[in-house]
PDB file of N, CA and C in Angstrom:
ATOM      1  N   UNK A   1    -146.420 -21.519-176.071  1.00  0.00           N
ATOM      2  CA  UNK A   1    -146.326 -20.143-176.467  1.00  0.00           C
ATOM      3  C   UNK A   1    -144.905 -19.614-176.223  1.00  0.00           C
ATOM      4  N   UNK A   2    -144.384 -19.985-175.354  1.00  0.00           N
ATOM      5  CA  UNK A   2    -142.708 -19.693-175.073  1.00  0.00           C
ATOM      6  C   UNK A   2    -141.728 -19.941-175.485  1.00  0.00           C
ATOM      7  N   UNK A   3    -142.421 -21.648-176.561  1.00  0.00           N
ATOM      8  CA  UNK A   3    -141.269 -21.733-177.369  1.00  0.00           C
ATOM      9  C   UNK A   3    -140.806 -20.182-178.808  1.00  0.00           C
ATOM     10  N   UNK A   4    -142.575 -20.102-179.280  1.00  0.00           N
ATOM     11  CA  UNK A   4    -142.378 -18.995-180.300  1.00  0.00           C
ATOM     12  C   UNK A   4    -142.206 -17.902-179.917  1.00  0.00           C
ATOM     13  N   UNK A   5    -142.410 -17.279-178.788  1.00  0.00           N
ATOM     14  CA  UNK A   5    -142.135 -16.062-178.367  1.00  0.00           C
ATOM     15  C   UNK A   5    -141.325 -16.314-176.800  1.00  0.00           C
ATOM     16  N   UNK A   6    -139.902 -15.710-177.025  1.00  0.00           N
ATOM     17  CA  UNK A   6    -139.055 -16.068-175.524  1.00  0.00           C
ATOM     18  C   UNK A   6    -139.462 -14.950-174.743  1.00  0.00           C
ATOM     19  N   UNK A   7    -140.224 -13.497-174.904  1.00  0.00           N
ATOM     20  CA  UNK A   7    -140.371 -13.013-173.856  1.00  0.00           C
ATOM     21  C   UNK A   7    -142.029 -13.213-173.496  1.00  0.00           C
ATOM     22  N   UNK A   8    -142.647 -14.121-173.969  1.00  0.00           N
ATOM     23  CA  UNK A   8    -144.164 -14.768-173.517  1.00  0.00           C
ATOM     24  C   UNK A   8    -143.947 -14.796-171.845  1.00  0.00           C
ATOM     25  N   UNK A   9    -143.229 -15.502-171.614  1.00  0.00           N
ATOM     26  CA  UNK A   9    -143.241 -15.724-170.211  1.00  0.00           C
ATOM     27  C   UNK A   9    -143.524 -14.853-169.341  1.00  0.00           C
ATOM     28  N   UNK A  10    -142.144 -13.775-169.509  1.00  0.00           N
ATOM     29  CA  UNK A  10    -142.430 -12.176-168.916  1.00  0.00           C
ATOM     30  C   UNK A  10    -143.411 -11.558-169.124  1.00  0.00           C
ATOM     31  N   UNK A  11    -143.994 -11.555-170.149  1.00  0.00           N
ATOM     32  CA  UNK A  11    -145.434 -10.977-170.493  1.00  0.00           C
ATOM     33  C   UNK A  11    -146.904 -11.104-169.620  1.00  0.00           C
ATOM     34  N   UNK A  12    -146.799 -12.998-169.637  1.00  0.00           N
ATOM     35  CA  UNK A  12    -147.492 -13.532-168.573  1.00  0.00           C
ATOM     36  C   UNK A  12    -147.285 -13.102-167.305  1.00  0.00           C
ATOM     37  N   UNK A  13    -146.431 -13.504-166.722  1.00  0.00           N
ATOM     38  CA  UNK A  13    -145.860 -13.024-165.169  1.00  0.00           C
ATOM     39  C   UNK A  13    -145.792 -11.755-165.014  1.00  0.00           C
ATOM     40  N   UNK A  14    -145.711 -10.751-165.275  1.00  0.00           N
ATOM     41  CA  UNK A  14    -145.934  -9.480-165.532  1.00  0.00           C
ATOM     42  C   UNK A  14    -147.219  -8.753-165.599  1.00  0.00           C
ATOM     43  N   UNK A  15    -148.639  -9.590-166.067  1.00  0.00           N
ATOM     44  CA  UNK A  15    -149.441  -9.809-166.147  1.00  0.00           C
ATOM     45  C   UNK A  15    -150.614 -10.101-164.700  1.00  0.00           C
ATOM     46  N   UNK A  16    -149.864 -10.876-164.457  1.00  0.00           N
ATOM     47  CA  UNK A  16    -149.980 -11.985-163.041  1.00  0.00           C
ATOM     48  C   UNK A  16    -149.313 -10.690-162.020  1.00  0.00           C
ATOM     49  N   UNK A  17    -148.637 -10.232-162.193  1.00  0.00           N
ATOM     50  CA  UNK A  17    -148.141  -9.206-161.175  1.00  0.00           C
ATOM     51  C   UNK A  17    -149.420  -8.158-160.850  1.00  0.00           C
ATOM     52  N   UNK A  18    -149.634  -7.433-161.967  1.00  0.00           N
ATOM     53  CA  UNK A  18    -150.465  -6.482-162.307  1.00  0.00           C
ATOM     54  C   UNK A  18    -151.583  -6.987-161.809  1.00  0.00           C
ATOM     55  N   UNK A  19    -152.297  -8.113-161.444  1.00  0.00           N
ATOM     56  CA  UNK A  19    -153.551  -8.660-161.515  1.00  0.00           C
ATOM     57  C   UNK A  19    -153.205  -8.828-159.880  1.00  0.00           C
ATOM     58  N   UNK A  20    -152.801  -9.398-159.428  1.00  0.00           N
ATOM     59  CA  UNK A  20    -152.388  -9.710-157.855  1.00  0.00           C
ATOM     60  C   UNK A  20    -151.703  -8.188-156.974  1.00  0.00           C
ATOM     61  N   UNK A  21    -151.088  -7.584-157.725  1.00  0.00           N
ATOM     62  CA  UNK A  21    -150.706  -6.338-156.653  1.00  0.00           C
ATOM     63  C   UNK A  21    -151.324  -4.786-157.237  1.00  0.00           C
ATOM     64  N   UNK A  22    -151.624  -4.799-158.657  1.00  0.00           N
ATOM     65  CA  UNK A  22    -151.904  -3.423-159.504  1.00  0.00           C
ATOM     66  C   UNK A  22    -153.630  -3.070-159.398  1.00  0.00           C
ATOM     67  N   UNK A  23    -154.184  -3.887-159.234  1.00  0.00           N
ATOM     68  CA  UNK A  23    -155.863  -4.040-159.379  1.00  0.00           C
ATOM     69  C   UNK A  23    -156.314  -4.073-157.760  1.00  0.00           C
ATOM     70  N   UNK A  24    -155.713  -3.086-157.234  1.00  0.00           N
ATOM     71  CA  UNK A  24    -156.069  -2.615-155.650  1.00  0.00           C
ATOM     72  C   UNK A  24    -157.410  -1.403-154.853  1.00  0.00           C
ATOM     73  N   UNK A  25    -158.076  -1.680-154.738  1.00  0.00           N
ATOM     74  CA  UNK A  25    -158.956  -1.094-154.108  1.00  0.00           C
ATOM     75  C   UNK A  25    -159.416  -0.483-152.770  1.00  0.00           C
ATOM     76  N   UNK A  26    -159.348   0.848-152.130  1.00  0.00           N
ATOM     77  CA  UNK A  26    -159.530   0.593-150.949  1.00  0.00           C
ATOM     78  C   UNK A  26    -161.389   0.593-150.909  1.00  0.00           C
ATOM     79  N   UNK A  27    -161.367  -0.471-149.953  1.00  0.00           N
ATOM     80  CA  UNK A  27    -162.627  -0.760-149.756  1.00  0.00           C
ATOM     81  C   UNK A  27    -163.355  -0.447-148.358  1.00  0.00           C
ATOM     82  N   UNK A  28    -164.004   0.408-148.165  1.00  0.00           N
ATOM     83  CA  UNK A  28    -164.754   1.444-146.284  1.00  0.00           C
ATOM     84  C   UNK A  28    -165.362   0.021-145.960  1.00  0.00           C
ATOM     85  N   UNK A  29    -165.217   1.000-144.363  1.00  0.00           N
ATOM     86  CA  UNK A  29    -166.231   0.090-143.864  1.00  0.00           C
ATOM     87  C   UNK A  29    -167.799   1.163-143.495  1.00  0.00           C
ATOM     88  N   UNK A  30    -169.132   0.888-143.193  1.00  0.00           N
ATOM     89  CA  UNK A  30    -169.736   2.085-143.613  1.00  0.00           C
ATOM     90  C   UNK A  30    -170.153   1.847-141.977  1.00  0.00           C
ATOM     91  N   UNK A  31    -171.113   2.986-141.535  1.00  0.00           N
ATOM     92  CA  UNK A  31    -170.835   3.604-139.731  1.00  0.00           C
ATOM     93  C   UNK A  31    -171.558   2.233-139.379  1.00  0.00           C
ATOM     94  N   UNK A  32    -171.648   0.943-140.073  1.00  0.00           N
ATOM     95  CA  UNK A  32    -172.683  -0.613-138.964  1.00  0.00           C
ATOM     96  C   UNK A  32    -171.313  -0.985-138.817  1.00  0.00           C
ATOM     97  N   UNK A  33    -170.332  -0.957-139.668  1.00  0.00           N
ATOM     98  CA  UNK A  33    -169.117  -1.663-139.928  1.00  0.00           C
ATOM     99  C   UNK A  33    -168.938  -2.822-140.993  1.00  0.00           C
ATOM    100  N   UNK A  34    -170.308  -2.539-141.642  1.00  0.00           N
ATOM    101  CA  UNK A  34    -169.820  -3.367-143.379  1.00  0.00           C
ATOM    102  C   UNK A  34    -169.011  -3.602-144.343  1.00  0.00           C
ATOM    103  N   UNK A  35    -168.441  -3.743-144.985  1.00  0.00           N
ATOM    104  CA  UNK A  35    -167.578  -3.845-145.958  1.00  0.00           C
ATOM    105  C   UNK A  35    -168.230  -3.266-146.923  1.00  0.00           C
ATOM    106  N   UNK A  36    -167.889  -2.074-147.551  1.00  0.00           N
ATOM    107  CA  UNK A  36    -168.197  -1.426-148.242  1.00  0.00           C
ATOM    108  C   UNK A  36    -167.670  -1.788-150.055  1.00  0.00           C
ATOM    109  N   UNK A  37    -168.295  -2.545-150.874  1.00  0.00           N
ATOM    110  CA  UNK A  37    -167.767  -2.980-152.351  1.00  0.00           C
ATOM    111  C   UNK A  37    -167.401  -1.885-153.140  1.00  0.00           C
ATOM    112  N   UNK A  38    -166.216  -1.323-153.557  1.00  0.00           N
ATOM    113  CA  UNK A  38    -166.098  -0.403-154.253  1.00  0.00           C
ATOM    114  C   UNK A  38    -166.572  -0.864-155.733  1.00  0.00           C
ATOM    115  N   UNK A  39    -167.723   0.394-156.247  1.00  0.00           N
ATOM    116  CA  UNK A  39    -168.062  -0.428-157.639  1.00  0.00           C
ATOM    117  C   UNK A  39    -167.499  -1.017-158.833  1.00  0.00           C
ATOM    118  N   UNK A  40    -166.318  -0.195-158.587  1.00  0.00           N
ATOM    119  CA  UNK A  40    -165.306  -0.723-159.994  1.00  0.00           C
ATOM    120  C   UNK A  40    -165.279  -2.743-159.741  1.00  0.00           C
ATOM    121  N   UNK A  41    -164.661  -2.554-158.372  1.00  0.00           N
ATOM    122  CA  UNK A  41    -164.513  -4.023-157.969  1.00  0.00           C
ATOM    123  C   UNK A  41    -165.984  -5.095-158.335  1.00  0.00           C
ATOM    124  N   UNK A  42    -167.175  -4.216-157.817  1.00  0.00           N
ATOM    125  CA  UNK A  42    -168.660  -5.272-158.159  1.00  0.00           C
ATOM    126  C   UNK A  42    -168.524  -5.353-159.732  1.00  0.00           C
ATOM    127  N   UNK A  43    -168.007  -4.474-160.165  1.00  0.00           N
ATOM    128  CA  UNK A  43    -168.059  -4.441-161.702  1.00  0.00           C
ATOM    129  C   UNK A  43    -167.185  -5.456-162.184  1.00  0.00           C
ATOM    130  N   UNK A  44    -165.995  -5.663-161.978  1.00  0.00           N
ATOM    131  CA  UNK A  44    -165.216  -6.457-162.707  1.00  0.00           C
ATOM    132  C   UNK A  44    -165.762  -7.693-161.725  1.00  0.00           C
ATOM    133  N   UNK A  45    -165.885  -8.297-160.516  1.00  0.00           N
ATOM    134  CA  UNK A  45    -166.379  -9.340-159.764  1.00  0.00           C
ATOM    135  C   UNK A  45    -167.694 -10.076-160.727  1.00  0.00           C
ATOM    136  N   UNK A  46    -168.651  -8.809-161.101  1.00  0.00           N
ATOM    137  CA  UNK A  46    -170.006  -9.352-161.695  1.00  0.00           C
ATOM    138  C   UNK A  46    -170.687  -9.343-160.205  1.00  0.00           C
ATOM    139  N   UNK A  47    -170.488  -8.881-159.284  1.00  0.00           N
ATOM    140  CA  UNK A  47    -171.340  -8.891-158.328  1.00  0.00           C
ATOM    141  C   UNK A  47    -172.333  -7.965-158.304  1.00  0.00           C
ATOM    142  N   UNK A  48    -173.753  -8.966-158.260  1.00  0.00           N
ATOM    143  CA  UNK A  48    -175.097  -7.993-158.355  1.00  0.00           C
ATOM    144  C   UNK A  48    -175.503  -7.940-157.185  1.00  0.00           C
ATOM    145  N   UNK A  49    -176.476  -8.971-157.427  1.00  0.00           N
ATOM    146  CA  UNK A  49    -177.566  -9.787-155.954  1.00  0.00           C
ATOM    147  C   UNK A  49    -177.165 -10.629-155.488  1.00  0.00           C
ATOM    148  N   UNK A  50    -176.401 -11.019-156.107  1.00  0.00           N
ATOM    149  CA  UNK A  50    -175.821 -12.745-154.761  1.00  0.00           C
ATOM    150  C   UNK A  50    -174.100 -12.432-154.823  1.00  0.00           C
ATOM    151  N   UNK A  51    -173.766 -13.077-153.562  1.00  0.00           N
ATOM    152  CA  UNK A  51    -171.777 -12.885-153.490  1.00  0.00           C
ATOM    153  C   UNK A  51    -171.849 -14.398-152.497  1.00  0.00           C
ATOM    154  N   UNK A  52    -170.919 -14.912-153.095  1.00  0.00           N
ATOM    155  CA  UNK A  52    -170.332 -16.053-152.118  1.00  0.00           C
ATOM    156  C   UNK A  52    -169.161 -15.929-151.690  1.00  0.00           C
ATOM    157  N   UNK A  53    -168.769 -15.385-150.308  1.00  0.00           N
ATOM    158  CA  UNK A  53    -167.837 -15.804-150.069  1.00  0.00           C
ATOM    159  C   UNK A  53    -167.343 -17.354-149.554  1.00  0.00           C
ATOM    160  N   UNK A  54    -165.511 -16.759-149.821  1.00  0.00           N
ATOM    161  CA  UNK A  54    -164.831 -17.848-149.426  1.00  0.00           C
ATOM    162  C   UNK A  54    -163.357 -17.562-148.870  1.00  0.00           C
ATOM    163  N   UNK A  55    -162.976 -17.847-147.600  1.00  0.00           N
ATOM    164  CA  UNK A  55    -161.924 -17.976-146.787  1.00  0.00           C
ATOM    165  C   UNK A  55    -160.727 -18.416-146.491  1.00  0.00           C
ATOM    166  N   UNK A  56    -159.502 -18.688-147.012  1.00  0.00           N
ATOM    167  CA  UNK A  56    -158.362 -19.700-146.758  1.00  0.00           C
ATOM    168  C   UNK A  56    -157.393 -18.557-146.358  1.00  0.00           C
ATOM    169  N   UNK A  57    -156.857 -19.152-145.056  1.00  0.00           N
ATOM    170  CA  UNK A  57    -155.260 -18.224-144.495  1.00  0.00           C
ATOM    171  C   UNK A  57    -156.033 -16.857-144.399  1.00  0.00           C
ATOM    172  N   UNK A  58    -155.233 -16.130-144.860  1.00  0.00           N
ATOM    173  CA  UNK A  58    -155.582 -14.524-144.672  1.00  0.00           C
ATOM    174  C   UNK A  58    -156.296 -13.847-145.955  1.00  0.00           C
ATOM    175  N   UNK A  59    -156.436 -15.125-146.740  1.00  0.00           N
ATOM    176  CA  UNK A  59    -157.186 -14.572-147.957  1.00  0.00           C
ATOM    177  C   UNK A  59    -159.298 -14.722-148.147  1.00  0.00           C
ATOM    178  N   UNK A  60    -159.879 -13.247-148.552  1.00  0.00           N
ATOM    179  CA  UNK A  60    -161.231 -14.058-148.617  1.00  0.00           C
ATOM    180  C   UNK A  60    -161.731 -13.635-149.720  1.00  0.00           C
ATOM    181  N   UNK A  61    -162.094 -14.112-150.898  1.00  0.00           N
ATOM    182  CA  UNK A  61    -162.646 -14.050-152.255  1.00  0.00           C
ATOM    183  C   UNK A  61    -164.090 -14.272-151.951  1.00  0.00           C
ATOM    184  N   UNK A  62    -164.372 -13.468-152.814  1.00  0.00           N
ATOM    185  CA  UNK A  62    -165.908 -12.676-152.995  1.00  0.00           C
ATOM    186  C   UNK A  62    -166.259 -13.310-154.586  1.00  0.00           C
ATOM    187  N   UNK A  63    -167.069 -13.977-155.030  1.00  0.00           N
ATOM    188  CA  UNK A  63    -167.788 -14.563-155.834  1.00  0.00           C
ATOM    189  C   UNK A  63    -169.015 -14.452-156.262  1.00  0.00           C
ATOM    190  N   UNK A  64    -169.209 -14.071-157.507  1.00  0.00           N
ATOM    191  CA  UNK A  64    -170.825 -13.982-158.253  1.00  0.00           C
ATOM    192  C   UNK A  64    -170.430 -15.757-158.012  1.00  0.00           C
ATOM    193  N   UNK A  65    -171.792 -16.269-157.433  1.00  0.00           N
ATOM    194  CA  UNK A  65    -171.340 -17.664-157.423  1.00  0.00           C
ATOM    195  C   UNK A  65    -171.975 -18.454-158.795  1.00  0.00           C
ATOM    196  N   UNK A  66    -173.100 -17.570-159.063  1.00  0.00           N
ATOM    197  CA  UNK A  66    -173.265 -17.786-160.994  1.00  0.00           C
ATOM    198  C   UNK A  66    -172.008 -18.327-162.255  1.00  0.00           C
ATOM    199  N   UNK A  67    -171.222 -17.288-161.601  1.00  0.00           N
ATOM    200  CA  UNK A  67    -169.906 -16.946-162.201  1.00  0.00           C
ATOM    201  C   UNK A  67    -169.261 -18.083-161.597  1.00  0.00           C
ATOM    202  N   UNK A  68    -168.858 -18.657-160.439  1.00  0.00           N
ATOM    203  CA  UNK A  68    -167.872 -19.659-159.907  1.00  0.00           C
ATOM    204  C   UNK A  68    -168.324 -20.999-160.585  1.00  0.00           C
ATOM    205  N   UNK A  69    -169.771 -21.317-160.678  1.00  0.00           N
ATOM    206  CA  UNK A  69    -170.002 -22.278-161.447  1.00  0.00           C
ATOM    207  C   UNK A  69    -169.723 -22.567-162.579  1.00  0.00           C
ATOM    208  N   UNK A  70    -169.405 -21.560-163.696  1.00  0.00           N
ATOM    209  CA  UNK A  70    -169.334 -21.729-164.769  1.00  0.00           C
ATOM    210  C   UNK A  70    -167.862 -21.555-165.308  1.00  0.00           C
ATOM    211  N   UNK A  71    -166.750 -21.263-164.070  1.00  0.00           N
ATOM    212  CA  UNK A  71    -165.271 -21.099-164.052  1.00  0.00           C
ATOM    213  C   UNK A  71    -164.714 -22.224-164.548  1.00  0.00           C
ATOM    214  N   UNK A  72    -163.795 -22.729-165.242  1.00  0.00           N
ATOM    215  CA  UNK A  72    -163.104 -23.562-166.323  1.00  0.00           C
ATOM    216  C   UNK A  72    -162.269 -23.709-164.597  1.00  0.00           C
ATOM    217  N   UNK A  73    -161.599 -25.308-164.054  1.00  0.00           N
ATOM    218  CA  UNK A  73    -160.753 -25.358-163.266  1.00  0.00           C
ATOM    219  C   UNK A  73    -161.110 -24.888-162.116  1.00  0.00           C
ATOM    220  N   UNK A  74    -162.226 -24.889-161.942  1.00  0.00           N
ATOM    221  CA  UNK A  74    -162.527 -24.172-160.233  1.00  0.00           C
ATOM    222  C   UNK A  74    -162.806 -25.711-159.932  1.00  0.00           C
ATOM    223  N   UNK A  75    -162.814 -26.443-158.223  1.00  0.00           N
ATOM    224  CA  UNK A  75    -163.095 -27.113-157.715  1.00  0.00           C
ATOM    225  C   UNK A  75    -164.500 -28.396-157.563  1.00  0.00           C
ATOM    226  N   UNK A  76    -164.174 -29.170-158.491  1.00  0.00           N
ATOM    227  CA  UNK A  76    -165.574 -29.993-158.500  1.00  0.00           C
ATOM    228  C   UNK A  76    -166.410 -29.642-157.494  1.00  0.00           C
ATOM    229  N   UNK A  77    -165.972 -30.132-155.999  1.00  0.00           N
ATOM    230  CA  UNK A  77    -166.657 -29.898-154.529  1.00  0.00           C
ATOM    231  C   UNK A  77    -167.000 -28.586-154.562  1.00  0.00           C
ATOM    232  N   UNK A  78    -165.905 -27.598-154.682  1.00  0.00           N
ATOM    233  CA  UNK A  78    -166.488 -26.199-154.143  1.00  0.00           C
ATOM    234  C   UNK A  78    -167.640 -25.675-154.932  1.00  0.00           C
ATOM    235  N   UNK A  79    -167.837 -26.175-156.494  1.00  0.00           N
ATOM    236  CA  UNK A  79    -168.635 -25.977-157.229  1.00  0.00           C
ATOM    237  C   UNK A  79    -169.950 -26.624-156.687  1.00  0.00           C
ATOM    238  N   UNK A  80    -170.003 -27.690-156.810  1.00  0.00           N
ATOM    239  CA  UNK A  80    -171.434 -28.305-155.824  1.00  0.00           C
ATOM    240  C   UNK A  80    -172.030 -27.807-154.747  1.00  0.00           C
ATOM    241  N   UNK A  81    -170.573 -27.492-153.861  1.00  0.00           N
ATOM    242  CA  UNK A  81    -171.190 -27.066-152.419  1.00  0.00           C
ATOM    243  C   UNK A  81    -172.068 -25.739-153.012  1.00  0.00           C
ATOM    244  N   UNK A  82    -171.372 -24.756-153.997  1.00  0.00           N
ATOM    245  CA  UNK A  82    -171.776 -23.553-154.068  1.00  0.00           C
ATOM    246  C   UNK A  82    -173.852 -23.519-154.921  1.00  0.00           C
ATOM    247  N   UNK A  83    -173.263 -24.497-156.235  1.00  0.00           N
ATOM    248  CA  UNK A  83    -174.878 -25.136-156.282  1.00  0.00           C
ATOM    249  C   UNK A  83    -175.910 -25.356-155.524  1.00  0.00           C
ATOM    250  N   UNK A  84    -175.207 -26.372-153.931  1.00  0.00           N
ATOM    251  CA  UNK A  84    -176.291 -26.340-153.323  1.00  0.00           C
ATOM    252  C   UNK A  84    -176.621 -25.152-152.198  1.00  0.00           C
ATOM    253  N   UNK A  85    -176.038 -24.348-152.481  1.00  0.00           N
ATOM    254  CA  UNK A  85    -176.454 -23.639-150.736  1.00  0.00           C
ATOM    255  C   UNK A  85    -177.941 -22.388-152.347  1.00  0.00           C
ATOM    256  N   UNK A  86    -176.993 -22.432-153.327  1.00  0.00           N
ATOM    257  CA  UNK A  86    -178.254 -22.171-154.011  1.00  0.00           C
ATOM    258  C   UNK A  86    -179.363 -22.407-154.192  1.00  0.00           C
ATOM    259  N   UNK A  87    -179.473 -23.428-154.495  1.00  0.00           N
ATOM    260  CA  UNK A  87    -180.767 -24.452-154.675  1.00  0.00           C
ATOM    261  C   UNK A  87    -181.392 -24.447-152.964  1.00  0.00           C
ATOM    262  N   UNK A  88    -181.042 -24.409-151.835  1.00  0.00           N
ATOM    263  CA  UNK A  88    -181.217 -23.976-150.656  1.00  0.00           C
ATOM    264  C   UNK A  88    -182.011 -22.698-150.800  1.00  0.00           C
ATOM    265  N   UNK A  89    -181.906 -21.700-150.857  1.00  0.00           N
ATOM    266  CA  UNK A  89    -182.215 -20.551-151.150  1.00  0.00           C
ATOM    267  C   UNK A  89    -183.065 -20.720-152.384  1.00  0.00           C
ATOM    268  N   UNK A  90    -183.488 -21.595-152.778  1.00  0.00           N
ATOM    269  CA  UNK A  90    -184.480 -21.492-154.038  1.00  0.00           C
ATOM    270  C   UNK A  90    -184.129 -20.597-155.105  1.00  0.00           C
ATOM    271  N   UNK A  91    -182.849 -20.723-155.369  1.00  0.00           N
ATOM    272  CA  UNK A  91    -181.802 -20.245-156.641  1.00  0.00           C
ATOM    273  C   UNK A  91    -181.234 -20.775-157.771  1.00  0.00           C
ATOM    274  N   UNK A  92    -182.039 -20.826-158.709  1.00  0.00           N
ATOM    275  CA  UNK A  92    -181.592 -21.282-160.240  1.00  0.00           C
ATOM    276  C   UNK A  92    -181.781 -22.845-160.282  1.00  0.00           C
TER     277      UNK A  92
END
């Protein structure tokens, strides 16, 4: 795409900016000390009834794990593991 269009790149990365620092939420904690999902966020997440999290460094992603399964490039393993804690739970 960068060969036909030279500012594709910027477009992308620019993109990638907006998605990593622009799409910010503050999210409560409520008086147990929960993490409170702001809905816009369950909305674009797809989070209904089920959330999987997941943990690395200082980062933790929240997952419709419906949705993680069916992600193009997500992790053979992490995909299985996430299958089975389903099928555990007598899920799909």
């Amino acid at each position: 795409m960068a060969d036909r269009d030279p500012d594709a790149s910027r477009v992308s990365r620019d993109n990638l900016n907006r998605m990593a620092f622009g799409m910010v939420e503050d999210a409560p904690f409520d008086a147990s000390g929960r993490l409170v999902i702001p809905p816009v966020m369950r909305r674009l997440g797809q989070l209904e009834d089920l959330a999987f999290f997941s943990g690395f460094g200082n980062v933790i992603e929240i997952w419709n794990p419906l949705v993680l399964i069916e992600t193009p490039g997500a992790a053979p393993e992490f995909v299985e593991m996430v299958k089975w804690l389903l099928e555990e739970k007598g899920i799909k």
